[in-house]
Every structure is written in C-alpha cells, then in structure tokens.
PDB file of N, CA and C in Angstrom:
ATOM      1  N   UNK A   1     -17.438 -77.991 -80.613  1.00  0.00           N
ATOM      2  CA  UNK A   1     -16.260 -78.043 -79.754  1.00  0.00           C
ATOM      3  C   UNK A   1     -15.390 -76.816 -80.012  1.00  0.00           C
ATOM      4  N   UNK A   2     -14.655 -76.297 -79.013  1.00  0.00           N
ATOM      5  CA  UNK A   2     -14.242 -74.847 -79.144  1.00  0.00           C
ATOM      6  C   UNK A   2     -12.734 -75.480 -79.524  1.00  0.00           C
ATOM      7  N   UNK A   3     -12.113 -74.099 -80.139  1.00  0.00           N
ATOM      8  CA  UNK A   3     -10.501 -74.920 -80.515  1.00  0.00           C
ATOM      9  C   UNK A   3      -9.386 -74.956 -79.392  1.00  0.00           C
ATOM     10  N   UNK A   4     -10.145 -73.812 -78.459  1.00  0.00           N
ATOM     11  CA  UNK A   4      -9.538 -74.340 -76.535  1.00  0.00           C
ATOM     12  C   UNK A   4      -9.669 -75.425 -76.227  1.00  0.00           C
ATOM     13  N   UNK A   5     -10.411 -76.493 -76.710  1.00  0.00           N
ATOM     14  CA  UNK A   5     -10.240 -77.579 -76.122  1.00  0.00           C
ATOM     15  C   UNK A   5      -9.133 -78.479 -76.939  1.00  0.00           C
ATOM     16  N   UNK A   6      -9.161 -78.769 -77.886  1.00  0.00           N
ATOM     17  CA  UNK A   6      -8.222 -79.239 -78.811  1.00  0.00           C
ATOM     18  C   UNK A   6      -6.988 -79.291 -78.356  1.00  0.00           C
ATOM     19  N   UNK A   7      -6.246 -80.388 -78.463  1.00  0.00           N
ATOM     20  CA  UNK A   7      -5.121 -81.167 -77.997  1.00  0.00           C
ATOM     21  C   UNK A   7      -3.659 -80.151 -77.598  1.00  0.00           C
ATOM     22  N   UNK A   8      -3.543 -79.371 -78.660  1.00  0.00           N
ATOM     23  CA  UNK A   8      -2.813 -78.626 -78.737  1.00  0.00           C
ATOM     24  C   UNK A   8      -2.449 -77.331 -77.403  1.00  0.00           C
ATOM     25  N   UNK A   9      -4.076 -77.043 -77.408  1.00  0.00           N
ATOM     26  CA  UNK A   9      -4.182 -75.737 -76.371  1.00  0.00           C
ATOM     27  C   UNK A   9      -4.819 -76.619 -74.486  1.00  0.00           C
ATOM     28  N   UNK A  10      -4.505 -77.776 -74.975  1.00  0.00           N
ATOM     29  CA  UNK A  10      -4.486 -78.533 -73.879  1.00  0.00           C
ATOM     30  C   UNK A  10      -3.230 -78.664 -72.863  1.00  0.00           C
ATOM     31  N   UNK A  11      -2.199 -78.955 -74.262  1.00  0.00           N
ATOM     32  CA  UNK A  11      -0.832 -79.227 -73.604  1.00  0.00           C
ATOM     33  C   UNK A  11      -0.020 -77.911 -73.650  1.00  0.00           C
ATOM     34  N   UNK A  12      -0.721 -76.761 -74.252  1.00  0.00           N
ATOM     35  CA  UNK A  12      -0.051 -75.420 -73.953  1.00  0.00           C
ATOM     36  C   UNK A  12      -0.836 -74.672 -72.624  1.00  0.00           C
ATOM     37  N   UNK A  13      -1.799 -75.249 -72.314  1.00  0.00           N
ATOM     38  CA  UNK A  13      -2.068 -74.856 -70.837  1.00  0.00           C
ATOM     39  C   UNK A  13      -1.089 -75.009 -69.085  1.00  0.00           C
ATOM     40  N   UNK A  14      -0.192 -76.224 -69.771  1.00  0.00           N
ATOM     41  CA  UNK A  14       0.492 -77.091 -69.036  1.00  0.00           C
ATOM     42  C   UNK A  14       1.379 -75.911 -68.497  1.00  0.00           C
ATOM     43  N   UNK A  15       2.028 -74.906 -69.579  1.00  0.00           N
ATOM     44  CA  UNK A  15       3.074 -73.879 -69.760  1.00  0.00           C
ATOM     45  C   UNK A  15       2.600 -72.566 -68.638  1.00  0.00           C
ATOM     46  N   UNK A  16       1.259 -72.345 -68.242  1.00  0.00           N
ATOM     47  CA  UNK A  16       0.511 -71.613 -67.931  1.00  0.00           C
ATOM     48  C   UNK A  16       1.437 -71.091 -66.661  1.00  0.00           C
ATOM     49  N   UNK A  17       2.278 -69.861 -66.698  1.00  0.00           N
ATOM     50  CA  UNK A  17       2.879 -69.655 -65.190  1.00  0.00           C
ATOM     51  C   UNK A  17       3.992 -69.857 -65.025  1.00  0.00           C
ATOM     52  N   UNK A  18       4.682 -70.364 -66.407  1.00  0.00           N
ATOM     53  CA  UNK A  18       5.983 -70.899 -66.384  1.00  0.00           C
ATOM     54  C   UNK A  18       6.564 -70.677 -67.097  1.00  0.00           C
ATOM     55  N   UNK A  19       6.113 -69.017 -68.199  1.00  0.00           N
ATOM     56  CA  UNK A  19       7.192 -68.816 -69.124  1.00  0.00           C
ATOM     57  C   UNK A  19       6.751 -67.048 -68.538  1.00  0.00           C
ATOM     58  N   UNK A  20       8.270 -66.637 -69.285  1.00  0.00           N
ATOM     59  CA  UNK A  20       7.494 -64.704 -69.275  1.00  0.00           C
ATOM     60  C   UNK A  20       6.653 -64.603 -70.728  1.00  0.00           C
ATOM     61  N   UNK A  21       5.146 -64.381 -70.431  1.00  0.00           N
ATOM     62  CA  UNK A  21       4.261 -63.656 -71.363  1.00  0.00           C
ATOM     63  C   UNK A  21       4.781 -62.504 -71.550  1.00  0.00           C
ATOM     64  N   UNK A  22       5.271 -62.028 -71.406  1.00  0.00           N
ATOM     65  CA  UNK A  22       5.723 -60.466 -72.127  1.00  0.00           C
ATOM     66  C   UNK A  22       6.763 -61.211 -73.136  1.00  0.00           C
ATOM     67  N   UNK A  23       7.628 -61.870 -73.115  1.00  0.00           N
ATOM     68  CA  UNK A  23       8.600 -62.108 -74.421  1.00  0.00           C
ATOM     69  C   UNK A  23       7.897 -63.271 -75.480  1.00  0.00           C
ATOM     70  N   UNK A  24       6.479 -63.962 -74.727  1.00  0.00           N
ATOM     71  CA  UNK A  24       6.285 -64.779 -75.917  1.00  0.00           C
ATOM     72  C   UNK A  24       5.263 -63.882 -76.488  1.00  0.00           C
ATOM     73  N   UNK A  25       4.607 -62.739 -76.086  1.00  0.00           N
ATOM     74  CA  UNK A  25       3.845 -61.859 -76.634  1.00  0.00           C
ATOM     75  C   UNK A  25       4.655 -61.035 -77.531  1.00  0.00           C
ATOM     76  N   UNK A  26       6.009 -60.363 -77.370  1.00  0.00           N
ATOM     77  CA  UNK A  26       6.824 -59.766 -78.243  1.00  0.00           C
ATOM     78  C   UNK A  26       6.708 -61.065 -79.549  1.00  0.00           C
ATOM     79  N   UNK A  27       7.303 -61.906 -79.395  1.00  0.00           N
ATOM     80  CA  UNK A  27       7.774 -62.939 -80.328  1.00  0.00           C
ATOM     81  C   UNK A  27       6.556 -63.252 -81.101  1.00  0.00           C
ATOM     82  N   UNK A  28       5.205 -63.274 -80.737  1.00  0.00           N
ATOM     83  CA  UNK A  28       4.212 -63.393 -81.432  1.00  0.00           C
ATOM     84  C   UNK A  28       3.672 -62.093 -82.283  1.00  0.00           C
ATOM     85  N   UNK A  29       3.918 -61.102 -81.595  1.00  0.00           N
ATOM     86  CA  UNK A  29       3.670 -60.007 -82.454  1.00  0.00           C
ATOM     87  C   UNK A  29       5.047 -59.549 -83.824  1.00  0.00           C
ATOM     88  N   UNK A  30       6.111 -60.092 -83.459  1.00  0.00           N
ATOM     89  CA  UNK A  30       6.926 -60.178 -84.847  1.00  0.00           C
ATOM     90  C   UNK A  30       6.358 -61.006 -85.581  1.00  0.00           C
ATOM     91  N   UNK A  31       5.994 -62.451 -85.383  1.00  0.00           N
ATOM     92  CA  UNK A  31       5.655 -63.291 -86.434  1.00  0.00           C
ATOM     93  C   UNK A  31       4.312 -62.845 -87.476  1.00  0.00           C
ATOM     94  N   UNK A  32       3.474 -61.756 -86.680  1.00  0.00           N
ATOM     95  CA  UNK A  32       2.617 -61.420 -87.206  1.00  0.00           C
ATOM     96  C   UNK A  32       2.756 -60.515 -88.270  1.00  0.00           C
ATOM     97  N   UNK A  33       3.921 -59.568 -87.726  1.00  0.00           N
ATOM     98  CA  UNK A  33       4.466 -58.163 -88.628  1.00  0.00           C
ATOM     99  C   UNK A  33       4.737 -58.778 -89.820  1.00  0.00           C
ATOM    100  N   UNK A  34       5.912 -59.879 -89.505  1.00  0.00           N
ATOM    101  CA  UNK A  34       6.443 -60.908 -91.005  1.00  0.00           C
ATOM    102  C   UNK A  34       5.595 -61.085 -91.778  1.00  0.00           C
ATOM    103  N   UNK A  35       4.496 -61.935 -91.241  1.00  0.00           N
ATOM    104  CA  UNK A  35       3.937 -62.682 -91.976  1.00  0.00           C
ATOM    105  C   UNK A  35       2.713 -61.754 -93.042  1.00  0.00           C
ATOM    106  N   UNK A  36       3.011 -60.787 -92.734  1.00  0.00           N
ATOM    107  CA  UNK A  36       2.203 -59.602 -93.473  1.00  0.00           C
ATOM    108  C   UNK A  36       3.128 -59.254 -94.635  1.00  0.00           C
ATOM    109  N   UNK A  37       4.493 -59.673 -94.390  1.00  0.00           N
ATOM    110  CA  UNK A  37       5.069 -59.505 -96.019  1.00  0.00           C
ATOM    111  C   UNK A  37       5.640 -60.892 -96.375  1.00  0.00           C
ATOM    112  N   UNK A  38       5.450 -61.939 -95.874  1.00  0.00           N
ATOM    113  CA  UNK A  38       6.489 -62.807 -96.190  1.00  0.00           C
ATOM    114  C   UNK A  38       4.708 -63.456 -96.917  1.00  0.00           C
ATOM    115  N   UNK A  39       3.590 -64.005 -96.120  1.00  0.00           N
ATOM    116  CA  UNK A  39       2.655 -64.561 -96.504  1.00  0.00           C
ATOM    117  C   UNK A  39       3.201 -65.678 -96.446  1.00  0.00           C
ATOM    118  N   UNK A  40       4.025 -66.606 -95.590  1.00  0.00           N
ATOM    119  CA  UNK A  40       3.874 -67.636 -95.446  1.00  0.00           C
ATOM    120  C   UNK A  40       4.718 -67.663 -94.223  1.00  0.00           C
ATOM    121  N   UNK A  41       3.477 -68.341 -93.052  1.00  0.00           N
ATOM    122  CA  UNK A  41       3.756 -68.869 -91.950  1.00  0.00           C
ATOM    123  C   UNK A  41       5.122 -69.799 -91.128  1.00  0.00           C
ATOM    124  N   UNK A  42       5.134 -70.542 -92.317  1.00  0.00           N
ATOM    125  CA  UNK A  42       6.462 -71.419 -91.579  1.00  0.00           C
ATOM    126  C   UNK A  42       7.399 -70.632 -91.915  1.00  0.00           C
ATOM    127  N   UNK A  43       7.675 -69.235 -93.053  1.00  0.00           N
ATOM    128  CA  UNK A  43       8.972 -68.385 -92.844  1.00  0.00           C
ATOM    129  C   UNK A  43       9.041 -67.868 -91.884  1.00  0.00           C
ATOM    130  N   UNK A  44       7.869 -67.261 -91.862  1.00  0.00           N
ATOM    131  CA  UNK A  44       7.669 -66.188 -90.622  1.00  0.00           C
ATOM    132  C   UNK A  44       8.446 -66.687 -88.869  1.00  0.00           C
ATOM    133  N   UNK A  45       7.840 -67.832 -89.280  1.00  0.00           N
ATOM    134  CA  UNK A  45       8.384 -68.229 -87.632  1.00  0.00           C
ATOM    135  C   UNK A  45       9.559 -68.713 -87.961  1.00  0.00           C
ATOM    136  N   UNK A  46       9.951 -69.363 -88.751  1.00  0.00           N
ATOM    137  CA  UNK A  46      11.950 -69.312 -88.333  1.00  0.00           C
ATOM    138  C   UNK A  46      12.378 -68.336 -88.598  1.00  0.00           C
ATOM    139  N   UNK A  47      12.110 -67.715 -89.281  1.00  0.00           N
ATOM    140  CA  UNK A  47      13.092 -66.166 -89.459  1.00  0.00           C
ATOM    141  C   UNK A  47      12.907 -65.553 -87.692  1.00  0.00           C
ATOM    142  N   UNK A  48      11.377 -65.453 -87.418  1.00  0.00           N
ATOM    143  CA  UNK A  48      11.231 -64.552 -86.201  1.00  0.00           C
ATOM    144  C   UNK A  48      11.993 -65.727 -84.728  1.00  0.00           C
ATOM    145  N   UNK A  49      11.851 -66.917 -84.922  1.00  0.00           N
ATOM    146  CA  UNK A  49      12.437 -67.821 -83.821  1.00  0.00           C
ATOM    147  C   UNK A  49      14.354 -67.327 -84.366  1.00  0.00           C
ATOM    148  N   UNK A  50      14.741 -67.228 -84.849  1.00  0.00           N
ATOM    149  CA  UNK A  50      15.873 -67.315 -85.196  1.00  0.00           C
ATOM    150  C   UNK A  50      16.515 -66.252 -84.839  1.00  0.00           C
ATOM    151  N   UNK A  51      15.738 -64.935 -85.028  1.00  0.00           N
ATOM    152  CA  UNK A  51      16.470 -63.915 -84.275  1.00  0.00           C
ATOM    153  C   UNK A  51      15.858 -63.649 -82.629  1.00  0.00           C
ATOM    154  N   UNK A  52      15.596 -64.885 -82.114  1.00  0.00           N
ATOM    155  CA  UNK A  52      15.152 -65.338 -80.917  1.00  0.00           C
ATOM    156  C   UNK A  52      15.806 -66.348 -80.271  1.00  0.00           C
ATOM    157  N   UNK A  53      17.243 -66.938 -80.897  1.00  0.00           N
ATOM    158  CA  UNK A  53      17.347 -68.482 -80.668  1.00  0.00           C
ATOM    159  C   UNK A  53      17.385 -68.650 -79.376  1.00  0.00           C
ATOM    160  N   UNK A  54      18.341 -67.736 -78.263  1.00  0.00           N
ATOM    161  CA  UNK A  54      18.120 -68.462 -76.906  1.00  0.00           C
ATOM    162  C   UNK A  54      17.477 -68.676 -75.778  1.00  0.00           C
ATOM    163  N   UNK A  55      16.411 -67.745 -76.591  1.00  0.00           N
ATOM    164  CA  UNK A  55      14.760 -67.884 -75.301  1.00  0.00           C
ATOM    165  C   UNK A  55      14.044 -68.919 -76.262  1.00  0.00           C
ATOM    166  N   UNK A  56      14.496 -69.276 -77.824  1.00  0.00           N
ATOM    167  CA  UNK A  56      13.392 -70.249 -78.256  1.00  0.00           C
ATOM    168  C   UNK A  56      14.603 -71.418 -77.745  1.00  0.00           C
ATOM    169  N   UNK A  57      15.609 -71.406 -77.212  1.00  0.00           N
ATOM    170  CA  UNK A  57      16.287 -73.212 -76.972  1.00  0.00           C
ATOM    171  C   UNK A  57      16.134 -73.200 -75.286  1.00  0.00           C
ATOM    172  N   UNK A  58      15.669 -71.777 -74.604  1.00  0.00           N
ATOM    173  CA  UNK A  58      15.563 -72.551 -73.280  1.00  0.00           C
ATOM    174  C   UNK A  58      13.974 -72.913 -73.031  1.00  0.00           C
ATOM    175  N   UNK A  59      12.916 -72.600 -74.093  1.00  0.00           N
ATOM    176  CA  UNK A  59      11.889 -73.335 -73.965  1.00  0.00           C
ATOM    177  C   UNK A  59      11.249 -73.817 -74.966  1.00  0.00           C
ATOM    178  N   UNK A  60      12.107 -74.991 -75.548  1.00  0.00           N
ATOM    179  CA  UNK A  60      12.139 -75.545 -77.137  1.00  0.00           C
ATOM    180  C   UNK A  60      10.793 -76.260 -76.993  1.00  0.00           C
ATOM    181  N   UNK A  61      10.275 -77.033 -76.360  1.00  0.00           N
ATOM    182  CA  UNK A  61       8.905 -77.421 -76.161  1.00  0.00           C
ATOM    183  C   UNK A  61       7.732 -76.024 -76.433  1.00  0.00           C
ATOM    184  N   UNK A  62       7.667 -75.416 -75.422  1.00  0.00           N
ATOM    185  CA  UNK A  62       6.827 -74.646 -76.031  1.00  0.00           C
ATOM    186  C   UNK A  62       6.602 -74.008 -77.046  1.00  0.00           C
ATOM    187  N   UNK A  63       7.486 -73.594 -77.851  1.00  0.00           N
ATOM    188  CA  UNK A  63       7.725 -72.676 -79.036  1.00  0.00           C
ATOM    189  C   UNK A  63       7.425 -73.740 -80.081  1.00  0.00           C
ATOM    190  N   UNK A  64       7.613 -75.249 -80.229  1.00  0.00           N
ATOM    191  CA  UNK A  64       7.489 -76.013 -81.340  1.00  0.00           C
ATOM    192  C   UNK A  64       5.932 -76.009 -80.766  1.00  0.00           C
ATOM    193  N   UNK A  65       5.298 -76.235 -79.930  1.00  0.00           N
ATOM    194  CA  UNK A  65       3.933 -76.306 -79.731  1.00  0.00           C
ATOM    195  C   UNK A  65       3.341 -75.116 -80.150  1.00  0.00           C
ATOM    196  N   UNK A  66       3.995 -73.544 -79.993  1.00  0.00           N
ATOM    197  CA  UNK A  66       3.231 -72.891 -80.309  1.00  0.00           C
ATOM    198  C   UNK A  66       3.170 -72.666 -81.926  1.00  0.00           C
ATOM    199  N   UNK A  67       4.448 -73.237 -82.513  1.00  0.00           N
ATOM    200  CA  UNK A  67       4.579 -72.933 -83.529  1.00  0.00           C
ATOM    201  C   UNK A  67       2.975 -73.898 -84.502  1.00  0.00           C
ATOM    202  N   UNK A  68       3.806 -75.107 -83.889  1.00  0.00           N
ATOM    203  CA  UNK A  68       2.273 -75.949 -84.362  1.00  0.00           C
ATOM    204  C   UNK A  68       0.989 -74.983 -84.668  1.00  0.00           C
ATOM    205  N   UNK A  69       0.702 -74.593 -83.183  1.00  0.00           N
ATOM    206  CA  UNK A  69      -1.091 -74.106 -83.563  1.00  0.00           C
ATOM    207  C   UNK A  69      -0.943 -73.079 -84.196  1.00  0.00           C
ATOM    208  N   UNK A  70      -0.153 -72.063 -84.600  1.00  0.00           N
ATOM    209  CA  UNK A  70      -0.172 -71.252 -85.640  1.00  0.00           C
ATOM    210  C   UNK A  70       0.110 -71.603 -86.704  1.00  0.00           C
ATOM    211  N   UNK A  71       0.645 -72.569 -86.976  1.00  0.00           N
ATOM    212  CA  UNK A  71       0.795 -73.533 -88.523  1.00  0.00           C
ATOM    213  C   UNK A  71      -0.668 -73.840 -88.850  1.00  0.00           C
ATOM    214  N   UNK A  72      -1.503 -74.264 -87.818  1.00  0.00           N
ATOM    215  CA  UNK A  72      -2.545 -75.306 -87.850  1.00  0.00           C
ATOM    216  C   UNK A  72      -3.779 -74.259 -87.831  1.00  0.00           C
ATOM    217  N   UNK A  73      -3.902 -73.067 -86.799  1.00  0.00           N
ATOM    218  CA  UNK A  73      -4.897 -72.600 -87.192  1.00  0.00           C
ATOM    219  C   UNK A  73      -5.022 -71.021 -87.522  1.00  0.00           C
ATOM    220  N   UNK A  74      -4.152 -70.601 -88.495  1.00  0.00           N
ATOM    221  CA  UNK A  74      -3.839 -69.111 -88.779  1.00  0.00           C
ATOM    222  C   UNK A  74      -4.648 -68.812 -90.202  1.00  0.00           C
ATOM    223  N   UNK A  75      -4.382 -69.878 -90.409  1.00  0.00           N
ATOM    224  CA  UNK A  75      -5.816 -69.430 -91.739  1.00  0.00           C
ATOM    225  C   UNK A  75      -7.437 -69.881 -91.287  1.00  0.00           C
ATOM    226  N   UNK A  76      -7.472 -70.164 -90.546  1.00  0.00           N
ATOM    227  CA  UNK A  76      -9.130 -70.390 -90.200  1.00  0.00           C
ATOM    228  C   UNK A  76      -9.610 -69.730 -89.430  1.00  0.00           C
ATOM    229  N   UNK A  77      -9.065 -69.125 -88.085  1.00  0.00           N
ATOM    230  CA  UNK A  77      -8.919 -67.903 -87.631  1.00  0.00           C
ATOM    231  C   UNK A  77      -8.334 -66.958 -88.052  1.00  0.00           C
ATOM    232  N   UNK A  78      -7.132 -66.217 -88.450  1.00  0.00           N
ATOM    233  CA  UNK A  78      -6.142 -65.280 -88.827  1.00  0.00           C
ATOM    234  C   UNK A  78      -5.741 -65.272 -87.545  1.00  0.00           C
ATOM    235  N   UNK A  79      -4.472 -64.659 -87.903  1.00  0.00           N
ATOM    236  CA  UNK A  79      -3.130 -64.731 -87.062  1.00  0.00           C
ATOM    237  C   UNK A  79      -3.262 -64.145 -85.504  1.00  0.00           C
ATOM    238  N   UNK A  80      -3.749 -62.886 -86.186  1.00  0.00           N
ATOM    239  CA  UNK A  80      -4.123 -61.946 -84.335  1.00  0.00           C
ATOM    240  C   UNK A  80      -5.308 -62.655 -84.052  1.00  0.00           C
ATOM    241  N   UNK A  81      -6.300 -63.620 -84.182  1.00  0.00           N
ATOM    242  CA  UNK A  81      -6.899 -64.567 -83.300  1.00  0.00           C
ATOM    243  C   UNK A  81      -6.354 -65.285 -82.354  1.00  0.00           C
ATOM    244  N   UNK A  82      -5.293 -66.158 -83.565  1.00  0.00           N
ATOM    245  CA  UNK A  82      -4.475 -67.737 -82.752  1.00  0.00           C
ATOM    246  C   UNK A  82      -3.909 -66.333 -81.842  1.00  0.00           C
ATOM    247  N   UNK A  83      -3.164 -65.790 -82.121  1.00  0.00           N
ATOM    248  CA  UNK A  83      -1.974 -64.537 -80.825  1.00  0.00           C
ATOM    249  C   UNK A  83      -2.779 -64.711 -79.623  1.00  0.00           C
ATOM    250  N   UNK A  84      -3.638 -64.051 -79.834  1.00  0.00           N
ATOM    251  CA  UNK A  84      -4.802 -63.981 -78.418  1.00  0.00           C
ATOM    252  C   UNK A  84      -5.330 -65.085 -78.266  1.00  0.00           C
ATOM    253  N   UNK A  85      -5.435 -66.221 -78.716  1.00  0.00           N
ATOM    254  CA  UNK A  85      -6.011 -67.553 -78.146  1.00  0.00           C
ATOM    255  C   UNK A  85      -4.597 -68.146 -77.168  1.00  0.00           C
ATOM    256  N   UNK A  86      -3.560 -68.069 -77.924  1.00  0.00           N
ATOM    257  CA  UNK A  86      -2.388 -68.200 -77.459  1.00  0.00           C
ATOM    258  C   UNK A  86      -2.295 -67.328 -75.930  1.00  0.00           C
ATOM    259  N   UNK A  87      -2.254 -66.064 -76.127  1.00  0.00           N
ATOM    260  CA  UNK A  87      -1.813 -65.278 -74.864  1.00  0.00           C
ATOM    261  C   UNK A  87      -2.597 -65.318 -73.872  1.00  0.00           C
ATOM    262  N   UNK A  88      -4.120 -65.736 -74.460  1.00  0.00           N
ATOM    263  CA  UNK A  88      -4.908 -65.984 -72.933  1.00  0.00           C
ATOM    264  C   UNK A  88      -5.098 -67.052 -72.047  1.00  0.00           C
ATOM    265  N   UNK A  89      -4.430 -67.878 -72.980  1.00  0.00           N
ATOM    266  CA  UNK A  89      -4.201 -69.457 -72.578  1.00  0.00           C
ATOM    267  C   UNK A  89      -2.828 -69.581 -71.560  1.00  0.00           C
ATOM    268  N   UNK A  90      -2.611 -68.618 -72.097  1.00  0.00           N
ATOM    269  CA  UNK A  90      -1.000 -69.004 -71.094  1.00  0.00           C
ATOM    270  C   UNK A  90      -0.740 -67.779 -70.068  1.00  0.00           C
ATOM    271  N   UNK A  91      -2.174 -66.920 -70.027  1.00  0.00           N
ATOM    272  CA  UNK A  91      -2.123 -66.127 -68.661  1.00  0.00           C
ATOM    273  C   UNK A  91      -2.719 -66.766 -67.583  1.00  0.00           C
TER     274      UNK A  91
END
C-alpha cells in the first residue's frame, strides 16, 4: 500500500485547489532549513508555523494535518520526500 493512500493524504487531498501552494511550499521549505539545525521536527514546525501565525490560523485544519504527516512520516522517508508528497498532493 503506497503512503498516498493512507488516511492522512486522503483528507489532505480534500485541500486540493483551495489553498495558495506557493505559501504552503515556502512554509515547508523553512521547516526543512530548521530542522537541519534544530533535529527535531515538532520544533521545527512551531517555530516555522509561528513566524507564520496568520496564514497558519486562516487554514488551521490544514497545517495541523500537514503538520501530522510530517511528524508521522519524516523519518521513514526524510523530510524533502514528505515536502513533495505533500506538494503534489495538493496540486
């Protein structure tokens, strides 16, 4: 079973057309920069959501979903995988 199918990238398909990919692609490529010095994921994304707060509170659903699958699968893939599993899912 591919991890596109999995629950997660199910209900982030939903998003598909309804956010700007150019700012959740910025926002994913900070979390990546971070997480290259911080080495841990859940900093990475509140520090990087935080100097993001009012595009992450006008689409607080998606961002806790995306945050999820990069919690969930950044060490089994690495990070610029989930990014691009992420960004092609939601083009």
């Amino acid at each position: 079973m591919s991890i596109l199918e999995d629950p997660e990238f199910i209900r982030l398909r939903e998003f598909k057309g309804k956010i700007n990919i150019d700012i959740v692609a910025q926002i994913l490529d900070e979390i990546e920069l971070d997480l290259k010095n911080s080495k841990n994921i859940k900093t990475s994304i509140i520090y990087i959501y935080s100097t993001h707060l009012e595009e992450i509170r006008k689409n607080k659903e998606l961002y806790d979903l995306i945050a999820e699958i990069l919690q969930k699968y950044y060490q089994r893939i690495g990070i610029e995988n989930v990014n691009q599993l992420i960004l092609n899912t939601l083009r």
